[in-house]
C-alpha atoms as a PDB file:
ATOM      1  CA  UNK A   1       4.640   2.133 -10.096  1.00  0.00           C
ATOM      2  CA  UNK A   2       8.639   1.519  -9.852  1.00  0.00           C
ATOM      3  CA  UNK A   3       7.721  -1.983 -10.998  1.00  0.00           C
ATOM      4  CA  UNK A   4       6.197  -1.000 -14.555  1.00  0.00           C
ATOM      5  CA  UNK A   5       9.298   1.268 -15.386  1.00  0.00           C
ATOM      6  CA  UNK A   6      11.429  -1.378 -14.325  1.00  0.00           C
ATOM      7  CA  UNK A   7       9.958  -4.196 -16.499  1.00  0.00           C
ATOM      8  CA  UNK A   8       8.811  -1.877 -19.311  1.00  0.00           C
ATOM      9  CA  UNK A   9      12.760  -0.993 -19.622  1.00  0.00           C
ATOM     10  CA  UNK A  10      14.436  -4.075 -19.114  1.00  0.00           C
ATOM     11  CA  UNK A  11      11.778  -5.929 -21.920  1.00  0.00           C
ATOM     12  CA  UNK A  12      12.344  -3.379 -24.168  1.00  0.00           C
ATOM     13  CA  UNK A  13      16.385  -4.021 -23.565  1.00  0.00           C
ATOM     14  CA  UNK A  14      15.807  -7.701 -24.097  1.00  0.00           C
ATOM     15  CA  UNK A  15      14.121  -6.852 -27.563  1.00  0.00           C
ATOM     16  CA  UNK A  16      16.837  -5.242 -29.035  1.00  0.00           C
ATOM     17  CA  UNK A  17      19.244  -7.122 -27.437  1.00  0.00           C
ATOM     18  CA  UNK A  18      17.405 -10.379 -29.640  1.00  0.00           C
ATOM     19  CA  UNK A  19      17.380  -8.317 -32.553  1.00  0.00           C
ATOM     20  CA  UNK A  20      20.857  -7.368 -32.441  1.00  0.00           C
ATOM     21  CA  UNK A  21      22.470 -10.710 -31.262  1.00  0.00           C
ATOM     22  CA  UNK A  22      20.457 -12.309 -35.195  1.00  0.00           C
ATOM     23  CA  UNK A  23      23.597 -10.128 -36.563  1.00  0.00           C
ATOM     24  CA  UNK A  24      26.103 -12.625 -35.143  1.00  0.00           C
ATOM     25  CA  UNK A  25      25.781 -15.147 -37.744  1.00  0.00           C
ATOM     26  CA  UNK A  26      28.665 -17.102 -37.510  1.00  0.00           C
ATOM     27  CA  UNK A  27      29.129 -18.480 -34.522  1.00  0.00           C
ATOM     28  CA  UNK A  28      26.975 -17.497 -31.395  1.00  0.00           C
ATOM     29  CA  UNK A  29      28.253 -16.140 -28.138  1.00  0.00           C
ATOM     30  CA  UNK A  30      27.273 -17.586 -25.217  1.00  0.00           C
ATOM     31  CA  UNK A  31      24.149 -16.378 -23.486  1.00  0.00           C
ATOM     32  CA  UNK A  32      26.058 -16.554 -20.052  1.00  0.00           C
ATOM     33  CA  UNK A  33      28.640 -14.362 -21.215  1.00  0.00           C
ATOM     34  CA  UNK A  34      25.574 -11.984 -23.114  1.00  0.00           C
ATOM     35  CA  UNK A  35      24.054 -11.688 -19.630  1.00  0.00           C
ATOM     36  CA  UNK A  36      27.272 -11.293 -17.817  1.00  0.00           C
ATOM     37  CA  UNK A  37      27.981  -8.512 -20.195  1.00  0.00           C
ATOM     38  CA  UNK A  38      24.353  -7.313 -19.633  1.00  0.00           C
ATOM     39  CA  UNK A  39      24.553  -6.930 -16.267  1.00  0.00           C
ATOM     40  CA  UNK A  40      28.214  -5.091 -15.955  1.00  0.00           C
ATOM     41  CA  UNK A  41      26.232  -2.528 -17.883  1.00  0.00           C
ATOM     42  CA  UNK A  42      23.587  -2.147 -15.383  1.00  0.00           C
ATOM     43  CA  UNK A  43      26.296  -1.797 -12.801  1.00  0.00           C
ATOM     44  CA  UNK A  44      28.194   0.573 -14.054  1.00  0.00           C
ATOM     45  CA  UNK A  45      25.251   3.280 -14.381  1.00  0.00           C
ATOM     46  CA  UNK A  46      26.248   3.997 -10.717  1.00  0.00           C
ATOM     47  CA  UNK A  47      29.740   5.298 -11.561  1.00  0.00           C
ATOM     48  CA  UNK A  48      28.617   7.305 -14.226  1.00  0.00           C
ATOM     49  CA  UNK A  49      25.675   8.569 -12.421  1.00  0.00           C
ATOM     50  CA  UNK A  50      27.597   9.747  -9.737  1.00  0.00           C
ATOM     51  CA  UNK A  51      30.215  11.577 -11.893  1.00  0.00           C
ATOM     52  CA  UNK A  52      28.010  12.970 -13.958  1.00  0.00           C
ATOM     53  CA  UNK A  53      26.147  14.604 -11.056  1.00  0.00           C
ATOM     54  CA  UNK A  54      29.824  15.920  -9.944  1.00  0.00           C
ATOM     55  CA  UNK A  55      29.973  18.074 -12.921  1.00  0.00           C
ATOM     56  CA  UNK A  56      26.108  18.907 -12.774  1.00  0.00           C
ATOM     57  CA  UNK A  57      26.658  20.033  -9.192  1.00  0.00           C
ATOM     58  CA  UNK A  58      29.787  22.246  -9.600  1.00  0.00           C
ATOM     59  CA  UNK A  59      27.502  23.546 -12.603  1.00  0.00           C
ATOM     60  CA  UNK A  60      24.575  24.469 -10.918  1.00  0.00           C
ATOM     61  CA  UNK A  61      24.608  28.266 -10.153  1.00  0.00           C
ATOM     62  CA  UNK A  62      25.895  28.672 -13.787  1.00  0.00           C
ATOM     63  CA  UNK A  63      23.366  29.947 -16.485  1.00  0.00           C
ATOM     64  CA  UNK A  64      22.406  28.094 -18.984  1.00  0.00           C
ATOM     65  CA  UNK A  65      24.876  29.110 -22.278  1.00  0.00           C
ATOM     66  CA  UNK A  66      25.777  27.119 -25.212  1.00  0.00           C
ATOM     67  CA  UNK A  67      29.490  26.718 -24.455  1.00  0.00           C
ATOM     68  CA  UNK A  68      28.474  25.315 -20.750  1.00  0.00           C
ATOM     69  CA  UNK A  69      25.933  22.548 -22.357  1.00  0.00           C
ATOM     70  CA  UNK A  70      28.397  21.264 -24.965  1.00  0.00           C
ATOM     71  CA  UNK A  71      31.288  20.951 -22.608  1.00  0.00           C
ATOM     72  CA  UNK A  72      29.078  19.098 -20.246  1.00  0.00           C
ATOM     73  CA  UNK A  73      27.463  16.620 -22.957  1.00  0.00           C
ATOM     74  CA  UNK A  74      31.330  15.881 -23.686  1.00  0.00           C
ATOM     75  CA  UNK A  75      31.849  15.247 -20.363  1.00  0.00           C
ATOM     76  CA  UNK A  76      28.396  12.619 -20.239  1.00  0.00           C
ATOM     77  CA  UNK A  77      29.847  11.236 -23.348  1.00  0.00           C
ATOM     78  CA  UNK A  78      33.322  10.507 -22.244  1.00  0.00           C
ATOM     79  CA  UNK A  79      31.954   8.910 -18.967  1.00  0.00           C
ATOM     80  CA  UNK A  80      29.063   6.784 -20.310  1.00  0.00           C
ATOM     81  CA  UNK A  81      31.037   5.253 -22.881  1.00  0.00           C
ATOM     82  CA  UNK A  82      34.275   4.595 -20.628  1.00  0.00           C
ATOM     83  CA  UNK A  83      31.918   2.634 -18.182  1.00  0.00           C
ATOM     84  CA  UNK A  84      30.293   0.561 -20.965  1.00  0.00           C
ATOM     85  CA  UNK A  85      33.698  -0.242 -22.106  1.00  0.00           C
ATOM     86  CA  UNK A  86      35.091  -0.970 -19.211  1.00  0.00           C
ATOM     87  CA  UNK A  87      32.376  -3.362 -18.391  1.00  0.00           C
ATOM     88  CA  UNK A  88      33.418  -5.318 -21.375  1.00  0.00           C
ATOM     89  CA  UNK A  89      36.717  -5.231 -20.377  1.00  0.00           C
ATOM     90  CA  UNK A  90      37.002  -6.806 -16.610  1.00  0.00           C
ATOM     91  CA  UNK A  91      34.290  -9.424 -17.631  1.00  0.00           C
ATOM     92  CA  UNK A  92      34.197 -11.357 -20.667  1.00  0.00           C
ATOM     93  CA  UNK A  93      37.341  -9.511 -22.838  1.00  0.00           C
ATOM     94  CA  UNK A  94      39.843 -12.402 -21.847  1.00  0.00           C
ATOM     95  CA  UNK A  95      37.551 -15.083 -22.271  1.00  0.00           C
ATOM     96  CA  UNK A  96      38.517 -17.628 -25.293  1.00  0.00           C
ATOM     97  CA  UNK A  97      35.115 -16.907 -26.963  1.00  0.00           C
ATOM     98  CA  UNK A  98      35.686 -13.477 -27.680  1.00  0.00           C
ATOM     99  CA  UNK A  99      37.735 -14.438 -30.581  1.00  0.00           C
ATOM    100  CA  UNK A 100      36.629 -12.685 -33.473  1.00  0.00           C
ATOM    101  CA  UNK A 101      35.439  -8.416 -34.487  1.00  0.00           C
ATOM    102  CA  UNK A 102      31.997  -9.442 -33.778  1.00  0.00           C
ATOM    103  CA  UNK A 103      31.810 -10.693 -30.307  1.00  0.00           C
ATOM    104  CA  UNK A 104      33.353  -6.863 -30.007  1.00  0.00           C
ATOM    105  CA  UNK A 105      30.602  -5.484 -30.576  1.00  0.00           C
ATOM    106  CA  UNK A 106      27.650  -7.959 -29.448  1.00  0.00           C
ATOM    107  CA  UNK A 107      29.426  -7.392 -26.037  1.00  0.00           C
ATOM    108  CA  UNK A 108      29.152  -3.923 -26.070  1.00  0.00           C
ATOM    109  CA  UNK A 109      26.177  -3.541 -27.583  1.00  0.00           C
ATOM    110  CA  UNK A 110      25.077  -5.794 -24.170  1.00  0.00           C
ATOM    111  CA  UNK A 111      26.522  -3.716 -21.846  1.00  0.00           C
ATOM    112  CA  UNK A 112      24.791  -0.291 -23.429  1.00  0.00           C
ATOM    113  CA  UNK A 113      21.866  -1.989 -23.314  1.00  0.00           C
ATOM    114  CA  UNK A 114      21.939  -2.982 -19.590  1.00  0.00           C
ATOM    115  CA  UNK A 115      22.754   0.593 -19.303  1.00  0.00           C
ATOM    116  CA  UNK A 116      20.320   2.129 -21.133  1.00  0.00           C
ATOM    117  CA  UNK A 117      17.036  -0.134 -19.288  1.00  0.00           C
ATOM    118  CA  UNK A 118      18.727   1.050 -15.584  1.00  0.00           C
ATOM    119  CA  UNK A 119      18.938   4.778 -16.999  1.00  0.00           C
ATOM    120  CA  UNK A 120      15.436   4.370 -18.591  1.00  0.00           C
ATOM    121  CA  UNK A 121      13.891   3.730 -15.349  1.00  0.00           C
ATOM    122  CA  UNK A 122      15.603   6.479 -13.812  1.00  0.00           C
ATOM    123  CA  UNK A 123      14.330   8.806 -16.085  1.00  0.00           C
ATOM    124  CA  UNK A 124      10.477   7.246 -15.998  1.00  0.00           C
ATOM    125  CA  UNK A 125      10.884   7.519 -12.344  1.00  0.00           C
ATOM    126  CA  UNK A 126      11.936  10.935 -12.569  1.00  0.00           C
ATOM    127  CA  UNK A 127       9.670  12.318 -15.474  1.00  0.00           C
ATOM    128  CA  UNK A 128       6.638   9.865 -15.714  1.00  0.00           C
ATOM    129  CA  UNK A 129       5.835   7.314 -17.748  1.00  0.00           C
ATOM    130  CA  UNK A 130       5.640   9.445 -20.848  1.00  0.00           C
ATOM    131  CA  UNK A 131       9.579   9.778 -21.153  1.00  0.00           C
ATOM    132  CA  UNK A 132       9.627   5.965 -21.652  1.00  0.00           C
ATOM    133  CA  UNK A 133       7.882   5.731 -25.057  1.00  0.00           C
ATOM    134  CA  UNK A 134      10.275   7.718 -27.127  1.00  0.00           C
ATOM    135  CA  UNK A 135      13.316   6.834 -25.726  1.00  0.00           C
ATOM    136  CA  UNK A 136      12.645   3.052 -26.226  1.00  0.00           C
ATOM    137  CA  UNK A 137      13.765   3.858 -29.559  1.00  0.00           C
ATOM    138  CA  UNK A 138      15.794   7.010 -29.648  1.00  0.00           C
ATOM    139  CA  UNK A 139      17.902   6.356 -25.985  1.00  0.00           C
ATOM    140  CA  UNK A 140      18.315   2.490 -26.687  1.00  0.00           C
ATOM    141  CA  UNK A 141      19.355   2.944 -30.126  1.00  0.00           C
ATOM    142  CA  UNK A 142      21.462   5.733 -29.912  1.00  0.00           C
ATOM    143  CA  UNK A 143      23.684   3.718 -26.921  1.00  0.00           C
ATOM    144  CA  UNK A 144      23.472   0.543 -29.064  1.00  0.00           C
ATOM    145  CA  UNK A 145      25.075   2.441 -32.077  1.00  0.00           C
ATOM    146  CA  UNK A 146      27.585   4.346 -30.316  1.00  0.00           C
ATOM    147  CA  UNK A 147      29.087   1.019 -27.903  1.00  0.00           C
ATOM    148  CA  UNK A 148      28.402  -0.985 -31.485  1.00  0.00           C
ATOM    149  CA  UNK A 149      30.976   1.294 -33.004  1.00  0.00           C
ATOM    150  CA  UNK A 150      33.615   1.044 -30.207  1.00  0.00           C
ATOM    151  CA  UNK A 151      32.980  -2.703 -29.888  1.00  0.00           C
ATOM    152  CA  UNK A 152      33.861  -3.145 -33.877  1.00  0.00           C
ATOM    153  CA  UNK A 153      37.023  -1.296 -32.593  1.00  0.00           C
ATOM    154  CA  UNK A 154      37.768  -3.118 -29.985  1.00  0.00           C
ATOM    155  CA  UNK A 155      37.097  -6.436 -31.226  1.00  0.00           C
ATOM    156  CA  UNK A 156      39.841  -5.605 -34.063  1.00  0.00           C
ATOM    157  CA  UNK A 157      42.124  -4.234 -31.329  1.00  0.00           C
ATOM    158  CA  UNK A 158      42.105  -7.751 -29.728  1.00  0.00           C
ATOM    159  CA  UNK A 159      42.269 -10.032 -32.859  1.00  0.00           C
ATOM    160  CA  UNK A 160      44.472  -7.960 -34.689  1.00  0.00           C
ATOM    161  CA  UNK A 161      46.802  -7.014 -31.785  1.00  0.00           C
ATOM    162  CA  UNK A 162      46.596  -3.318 -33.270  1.00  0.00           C
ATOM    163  CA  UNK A 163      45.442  -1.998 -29.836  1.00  0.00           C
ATOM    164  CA  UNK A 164      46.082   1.450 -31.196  1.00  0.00           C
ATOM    165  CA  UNK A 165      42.647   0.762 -33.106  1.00  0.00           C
ATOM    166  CA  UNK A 166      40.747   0.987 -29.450  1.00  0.00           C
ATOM    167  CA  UNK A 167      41.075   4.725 -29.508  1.00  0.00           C
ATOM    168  CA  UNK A 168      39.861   5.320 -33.054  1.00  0.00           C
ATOM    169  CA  UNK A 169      36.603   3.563 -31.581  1.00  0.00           C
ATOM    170  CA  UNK A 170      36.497   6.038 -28.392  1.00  0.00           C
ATOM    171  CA  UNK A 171      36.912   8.923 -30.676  1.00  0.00           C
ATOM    172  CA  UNK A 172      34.063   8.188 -32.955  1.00  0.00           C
ATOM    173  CA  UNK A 173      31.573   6.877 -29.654  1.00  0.00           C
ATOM    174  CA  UNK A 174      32.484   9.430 -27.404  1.00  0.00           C
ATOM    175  CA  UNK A 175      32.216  12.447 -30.873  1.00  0.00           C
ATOM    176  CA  UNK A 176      29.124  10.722 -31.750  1.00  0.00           C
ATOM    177  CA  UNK A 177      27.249  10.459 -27.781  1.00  0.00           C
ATOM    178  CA  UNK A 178      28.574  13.949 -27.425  1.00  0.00           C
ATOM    179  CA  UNK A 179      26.979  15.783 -29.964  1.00  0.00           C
ATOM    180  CA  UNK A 180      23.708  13.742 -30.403  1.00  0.00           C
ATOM    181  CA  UNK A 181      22.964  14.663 -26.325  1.00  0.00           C
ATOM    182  CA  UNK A 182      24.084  18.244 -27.387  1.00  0.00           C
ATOM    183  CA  UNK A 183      21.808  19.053 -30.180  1.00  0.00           C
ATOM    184  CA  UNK A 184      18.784  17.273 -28.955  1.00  0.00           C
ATOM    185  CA  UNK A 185      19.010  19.310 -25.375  1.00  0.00           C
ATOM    186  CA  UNK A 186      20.026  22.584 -26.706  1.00  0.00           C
ATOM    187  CA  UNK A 187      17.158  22.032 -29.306  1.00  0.00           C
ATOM    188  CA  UNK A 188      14.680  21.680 -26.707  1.00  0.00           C
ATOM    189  CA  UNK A 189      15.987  24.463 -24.638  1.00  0.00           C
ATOM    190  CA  UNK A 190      16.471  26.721 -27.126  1.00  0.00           C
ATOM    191  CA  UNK A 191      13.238  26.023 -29.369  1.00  0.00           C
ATOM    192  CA  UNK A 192      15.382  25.098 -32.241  1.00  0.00           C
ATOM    193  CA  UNK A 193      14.321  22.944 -34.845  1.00  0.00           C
ATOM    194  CA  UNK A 194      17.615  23.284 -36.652  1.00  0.00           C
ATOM    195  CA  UNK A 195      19.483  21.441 -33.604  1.00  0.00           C
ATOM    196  CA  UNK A 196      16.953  18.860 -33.230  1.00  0.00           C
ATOM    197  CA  UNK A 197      17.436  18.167 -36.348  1.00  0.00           C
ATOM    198  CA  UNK A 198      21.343  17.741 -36.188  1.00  0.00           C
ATOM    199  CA  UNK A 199      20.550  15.595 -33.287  1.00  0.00           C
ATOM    200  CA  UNK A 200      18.643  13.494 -35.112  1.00  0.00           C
ATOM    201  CA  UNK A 201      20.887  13.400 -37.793  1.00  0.00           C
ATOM    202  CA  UNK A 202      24.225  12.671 -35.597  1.00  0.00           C
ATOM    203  CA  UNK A 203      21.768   9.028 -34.359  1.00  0.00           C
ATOM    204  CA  UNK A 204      20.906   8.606 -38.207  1.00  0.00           C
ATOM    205  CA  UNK A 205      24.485   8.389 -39.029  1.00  0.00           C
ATOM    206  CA  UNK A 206      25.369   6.359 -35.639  1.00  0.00           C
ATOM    207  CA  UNK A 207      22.725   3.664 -36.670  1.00  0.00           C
ATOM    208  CA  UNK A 208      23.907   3.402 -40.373  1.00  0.00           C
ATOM    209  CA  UNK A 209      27.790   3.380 -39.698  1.00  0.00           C
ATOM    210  CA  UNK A 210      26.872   0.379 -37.103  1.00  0.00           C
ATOM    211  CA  UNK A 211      25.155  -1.241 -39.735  1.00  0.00           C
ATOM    212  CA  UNK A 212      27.996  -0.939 -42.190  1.00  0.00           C
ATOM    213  CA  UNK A 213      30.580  -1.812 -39.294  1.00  0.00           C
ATOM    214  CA  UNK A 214      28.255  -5.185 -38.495  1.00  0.00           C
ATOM    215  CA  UNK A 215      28.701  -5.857 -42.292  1.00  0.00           C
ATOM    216  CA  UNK A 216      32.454  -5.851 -42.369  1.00  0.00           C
ATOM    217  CA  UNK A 217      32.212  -7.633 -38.876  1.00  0.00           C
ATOM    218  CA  UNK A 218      30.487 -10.358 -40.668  1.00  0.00           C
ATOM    219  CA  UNK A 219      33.285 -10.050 -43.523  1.00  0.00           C
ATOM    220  CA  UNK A 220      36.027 -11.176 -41.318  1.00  0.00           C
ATOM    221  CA  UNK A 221      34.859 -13.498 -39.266  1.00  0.00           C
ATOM    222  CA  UNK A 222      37.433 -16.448 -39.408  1.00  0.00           C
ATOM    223  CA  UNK A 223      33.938 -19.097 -38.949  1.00  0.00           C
ATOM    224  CA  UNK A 224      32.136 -17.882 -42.346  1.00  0.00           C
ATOM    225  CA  UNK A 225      33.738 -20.194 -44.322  1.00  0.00           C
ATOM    226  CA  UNK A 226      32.640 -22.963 -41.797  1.00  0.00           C
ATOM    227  CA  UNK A 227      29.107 -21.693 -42.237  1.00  0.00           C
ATOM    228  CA  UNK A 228      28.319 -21.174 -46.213  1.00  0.00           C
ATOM    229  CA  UNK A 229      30.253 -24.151 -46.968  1.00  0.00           C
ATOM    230  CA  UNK A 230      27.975 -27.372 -48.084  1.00  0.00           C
ATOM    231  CA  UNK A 231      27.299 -29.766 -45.022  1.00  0.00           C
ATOM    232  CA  UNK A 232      29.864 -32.789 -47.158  1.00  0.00           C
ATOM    233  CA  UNK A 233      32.711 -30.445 -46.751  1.00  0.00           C
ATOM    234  CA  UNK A 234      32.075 -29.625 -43.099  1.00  0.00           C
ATOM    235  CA  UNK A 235      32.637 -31.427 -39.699  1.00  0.00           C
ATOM    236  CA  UNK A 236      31.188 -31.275 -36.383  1.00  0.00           C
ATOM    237  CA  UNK A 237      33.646 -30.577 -33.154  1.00  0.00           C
ATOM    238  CA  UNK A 238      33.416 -33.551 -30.642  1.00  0.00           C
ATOM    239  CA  UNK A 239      34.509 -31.604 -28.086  1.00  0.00           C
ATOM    240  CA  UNK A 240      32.142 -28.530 -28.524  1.00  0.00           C
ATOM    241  CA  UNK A 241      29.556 -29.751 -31.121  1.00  0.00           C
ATOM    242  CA  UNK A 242      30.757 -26.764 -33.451  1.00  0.00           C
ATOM    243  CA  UNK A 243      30.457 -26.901 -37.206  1.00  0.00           C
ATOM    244  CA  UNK A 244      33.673 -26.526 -38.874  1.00  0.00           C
ATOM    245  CA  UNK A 245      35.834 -27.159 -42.032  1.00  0.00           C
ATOM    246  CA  UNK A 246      36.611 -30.569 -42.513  1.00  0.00           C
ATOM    247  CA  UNK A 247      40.054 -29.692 -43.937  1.00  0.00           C
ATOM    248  CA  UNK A 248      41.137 -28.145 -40.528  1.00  0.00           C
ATOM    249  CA  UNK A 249      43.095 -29.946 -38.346  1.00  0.00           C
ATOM    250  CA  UNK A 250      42.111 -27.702 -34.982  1.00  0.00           C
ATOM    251  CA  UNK A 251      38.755 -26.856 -34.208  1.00  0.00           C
ATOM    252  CA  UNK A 252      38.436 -22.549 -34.109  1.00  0.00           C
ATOM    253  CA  UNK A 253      36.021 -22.599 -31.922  1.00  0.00           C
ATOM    254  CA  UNK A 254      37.749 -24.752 -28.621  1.00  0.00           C
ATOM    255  CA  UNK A 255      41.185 -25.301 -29.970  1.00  0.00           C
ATOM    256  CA  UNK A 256      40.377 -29.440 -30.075  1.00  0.00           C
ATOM    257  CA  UNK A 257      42.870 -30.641 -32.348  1.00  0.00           C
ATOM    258  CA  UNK A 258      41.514 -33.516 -35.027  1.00  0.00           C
ATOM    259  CA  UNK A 259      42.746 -36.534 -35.318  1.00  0.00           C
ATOM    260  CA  UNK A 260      43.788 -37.877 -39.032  1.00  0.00           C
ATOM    261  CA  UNK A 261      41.218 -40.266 -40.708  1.00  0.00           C
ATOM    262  CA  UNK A 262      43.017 -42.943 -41.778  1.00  0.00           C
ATOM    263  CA  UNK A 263      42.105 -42.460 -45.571  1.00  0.00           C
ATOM    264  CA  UNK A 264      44.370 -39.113 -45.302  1.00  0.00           C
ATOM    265  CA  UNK A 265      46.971 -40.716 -43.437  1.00  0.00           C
ATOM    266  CA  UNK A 266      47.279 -43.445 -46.331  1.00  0.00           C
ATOM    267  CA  UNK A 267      47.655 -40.369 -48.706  1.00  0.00           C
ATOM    268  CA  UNK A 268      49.838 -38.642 -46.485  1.00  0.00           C
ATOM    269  CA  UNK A 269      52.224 -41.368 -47.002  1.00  0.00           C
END
């Protein structure tokens, strides 16, 4: 039943995509621009599919070696993760509330995740309902960690203006997608525990480096101050409701500039 895959995967999506979004403490992205980011992810499954079923094709007579599977799993992980990037970057890059690390990678994280429910259902379609299970955790997670990781890289390649920084993030996503497909396939080809278990490893690592990276995230972002400072010494945004210091004089969030009470223009003077 096409319609069980299809809700099973995109309500498991939604889950983690709660879970995840709890990380962005600071200041909330909009759920609009969540969705929009969402949904770019689901799109862009199409692309990859298709390219991805280039190589497969021109593969086909060829036996099944070592060499062959590793150089197509770089191939899967170059595409996937250039399509979930990309679907951050035509939709909701240049908006004005992707302003700090963070929103970097809640947007990716998004658009892997609307990735990862479309490819779930093709592969509960193609392999039964059984499939769907495991990779719930394994799939999901393992695209959440790697677009995380470019996300934290691309976030600091906008606010920084070190755009350099962007490939340091495809390196480690692409290295990372690459050799966790790798290890886990060959593993089950080849009846080896020992690269199942490097597969496993390679998402191990993925998951704790994006848990590190969502700590320094949190670090940096320019509205923690606004947030752990006591309610006296904070103000409220009339033009977008935001919480922020009441020492600043323009609003981070909208750009709203504030008007001087008259108590500090007396001072002032």
């Amino acid at each position: 039943m096409i319609w069980f895959d299809v809700v099973f995967s995109f309500l498991v999506a939604l889950f983690w995509l709660r879970w995840f979004r709890k990380k962005d403490k600071y200041e909330k992205e909009p759920e609009r621009l969540i969705f929009f980011a969402f949904f770019a992810g689901v799109l862009v499954t199409i692309p990859s599919v298709l390219l991805e079923s280039f190589l497969r094709l021109h593969d086909r007579g060829s036996t099944v070696v070592l060499p062959n599977l590793f150089l197509s799993f770089l191939w899967v992980g170059i595409v996937e993760e250039f399509f979930k990037y990309l679907a951050v970057r035509v939709t909701v890059y240049r908006s004005k509330e992707f302003n700090e690390v963070m929103d970097g990678m809640i947007y990716m994280i998004s658009a892997a995740l609307g990735f990862a429910a479309t490819e779930n259902v093709g592969y509960m379609l193609g392999f039964g309902y059984s499939v769907g299970f495991p990779r719930a955790i394994l799939s999901y997670l393992a695209h959440i960690s790697f677009s995380a990781i470019l996300g934290f890289y691309m976030g600091k390649a906008k606010i920084e203006g070190r755009k350099n920084l962007i490939w340091a993030g495809f390196t480690l996503a692409i290295s990372l997608h690459w050799l966790y497909n790798a290890f886990l396939v060959a593993g089950t080809l080849k009846s080896s525990g020992g690269f199942l278990l490097l597969g496993l490893m390679v998402w191990v690592f993925g998951l704790i480096l994006t848990l590190i990276l969502v700590k320094k995230a949190q670090a940096v972002s320019p509205f923690r101050v606004a947030h752990i400072l006591p309610k006296v010494l904070t103000k409220r945004c009339q033009a977008c409701g935001k919480t922020v210091s009441s020492k600043t004089l323009v609003c981070h969030h909208c750009g709203e500039s504030f008007a001087l009470d008259e108590e500090e223009v007396t001072l002032k003077v």
